[in-house]
C-alpha atoms as a PDB file:
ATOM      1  CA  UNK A   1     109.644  54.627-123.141  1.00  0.00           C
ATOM      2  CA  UNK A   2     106.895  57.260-122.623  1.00  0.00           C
ATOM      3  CA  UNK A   3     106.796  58.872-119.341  1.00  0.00           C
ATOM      4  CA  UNK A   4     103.611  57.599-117.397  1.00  0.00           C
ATOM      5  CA  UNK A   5     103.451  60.712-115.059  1.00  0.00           C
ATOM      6  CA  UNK A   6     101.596  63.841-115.480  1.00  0.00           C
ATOM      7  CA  UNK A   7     103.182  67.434-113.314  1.00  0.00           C
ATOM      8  CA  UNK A   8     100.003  69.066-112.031  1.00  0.00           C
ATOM      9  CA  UNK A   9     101.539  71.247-109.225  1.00  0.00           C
ATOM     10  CA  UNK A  10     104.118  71.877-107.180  1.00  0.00           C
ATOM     11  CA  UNK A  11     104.148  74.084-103.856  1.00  0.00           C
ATOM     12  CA  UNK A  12     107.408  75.461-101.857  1.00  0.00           C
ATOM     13  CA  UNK A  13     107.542  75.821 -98.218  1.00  0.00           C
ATOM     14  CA  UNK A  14     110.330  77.913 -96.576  1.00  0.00           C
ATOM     15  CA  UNK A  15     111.474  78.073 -93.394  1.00  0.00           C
ATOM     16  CA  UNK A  16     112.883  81.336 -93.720  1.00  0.00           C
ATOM     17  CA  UNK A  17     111.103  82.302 -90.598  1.00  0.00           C
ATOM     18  CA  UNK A  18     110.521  80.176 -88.505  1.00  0.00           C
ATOM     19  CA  UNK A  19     112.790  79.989 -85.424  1.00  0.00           C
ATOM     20  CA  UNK A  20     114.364  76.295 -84.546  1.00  0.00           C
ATOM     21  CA  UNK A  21     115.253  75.981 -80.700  1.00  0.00           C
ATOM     22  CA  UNK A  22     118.514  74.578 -81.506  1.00  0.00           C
ATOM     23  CA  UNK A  23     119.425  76.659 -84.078  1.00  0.00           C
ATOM     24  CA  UNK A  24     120.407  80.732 -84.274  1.00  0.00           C
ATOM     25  CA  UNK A  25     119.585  80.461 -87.955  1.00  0.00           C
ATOM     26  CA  UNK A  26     116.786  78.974 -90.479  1.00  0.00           C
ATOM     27  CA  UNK A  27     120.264  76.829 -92.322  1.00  0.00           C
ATOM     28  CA  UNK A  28     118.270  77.580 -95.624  1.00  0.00           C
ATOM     29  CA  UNK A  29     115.759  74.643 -95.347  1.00  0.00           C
ATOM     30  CA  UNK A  30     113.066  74.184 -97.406  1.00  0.00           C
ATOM     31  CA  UNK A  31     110.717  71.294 -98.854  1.00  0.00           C
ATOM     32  CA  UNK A  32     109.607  71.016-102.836  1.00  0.00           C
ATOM     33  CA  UNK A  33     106.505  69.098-103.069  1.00  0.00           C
ATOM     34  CA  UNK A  34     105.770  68.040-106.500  1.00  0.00           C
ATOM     35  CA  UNK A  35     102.842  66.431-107.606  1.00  0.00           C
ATOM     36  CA  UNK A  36     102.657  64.114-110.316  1.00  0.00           C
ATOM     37  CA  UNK A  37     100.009  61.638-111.475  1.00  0.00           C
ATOM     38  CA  UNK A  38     100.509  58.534-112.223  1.00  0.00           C
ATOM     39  CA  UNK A  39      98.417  57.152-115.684  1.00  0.00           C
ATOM     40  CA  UNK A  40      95.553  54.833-114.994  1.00  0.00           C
ATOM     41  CA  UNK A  41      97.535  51.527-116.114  1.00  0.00           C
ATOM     42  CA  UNK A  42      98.941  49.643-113.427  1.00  0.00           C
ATOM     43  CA  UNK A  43     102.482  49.534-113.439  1.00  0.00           C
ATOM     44  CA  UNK A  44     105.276  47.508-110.949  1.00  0.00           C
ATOM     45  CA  UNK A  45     107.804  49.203-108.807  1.00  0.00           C
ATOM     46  CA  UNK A  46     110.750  49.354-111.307  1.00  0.00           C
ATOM     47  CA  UNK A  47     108.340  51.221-113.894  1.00  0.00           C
ATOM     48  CA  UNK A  48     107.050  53.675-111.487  1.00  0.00           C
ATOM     49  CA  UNK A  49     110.628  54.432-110.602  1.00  0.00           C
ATOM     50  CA  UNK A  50     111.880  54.629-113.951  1.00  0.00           C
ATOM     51  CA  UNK A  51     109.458  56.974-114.628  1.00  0.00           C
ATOM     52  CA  UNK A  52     109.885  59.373-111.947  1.00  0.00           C
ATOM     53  CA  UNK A  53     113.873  59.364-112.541  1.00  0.00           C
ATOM     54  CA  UNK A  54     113.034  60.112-116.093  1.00  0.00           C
ATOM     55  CA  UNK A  55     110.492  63.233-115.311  1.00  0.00           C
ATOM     56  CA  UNK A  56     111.420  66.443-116.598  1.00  0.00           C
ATOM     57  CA  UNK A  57     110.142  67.492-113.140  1.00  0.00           C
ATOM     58  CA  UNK A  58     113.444  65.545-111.660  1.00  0.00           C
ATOM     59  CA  UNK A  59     115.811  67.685-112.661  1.00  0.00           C
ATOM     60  CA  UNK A  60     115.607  70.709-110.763  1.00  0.00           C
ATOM     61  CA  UNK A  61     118.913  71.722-109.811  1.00  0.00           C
ATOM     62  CA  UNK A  62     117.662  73.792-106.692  1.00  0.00           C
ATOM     63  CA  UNK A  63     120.265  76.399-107.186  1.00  0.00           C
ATOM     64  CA  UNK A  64     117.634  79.159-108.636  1.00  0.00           C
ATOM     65  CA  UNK A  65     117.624  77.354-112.224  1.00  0.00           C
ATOM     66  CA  UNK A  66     114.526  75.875-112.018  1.00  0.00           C
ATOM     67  CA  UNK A  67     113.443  72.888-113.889  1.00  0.00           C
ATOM     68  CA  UNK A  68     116.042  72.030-116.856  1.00  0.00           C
ATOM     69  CA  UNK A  69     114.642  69.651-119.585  1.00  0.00           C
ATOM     70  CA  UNK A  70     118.229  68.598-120.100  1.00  0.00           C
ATOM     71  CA  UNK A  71     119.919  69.422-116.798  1.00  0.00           C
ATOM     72  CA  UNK A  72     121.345  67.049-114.306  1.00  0.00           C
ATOM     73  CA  UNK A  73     118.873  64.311-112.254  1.00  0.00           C
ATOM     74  CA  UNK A  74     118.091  65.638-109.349  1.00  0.00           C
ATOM     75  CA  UNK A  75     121.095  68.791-109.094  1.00  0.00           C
ATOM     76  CA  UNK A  76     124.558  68.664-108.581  1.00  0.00           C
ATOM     77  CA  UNK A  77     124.245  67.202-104.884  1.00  0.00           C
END
């Protein structure tokens, strides 16, 4: 099946800096925002998940490795 989304950008916020009241440390947290677009063809539920699972985009192993066409779904977690 031929993936149905497009990567056109992703952005990375850290909270390296910013101080959390209930915490003496940042605890390395972070959000990955991806975004992908989806071609103009309707598709159901099960499709658009498909797709996403199967995105090269999907495997990022978020342990400095980046994006691996043939790494693990999602990293090792």
């Amino acid at each position: 099946m031929e993936n149905q989304l497009t990567h056109e950008a992703s952005a990375f916020i850290n909270f390296r800096d910013y101080k959390f009241q209930d915490s003496r440390s940042y605890g390395f947290r972070w959000v990955d925002i991806k975004h992908l677009r989806l071609s103009a063809e309707s598709v159901g539920a099960r499709e658009l998940l498909a797709a996403l699972i199967g995105h090269e985009q999907f495997r990022d192993d978020y342990a400095g490795g980046g994006v691996l066409a043939e790494g693990p779904r999602h990293g090792p977690y």
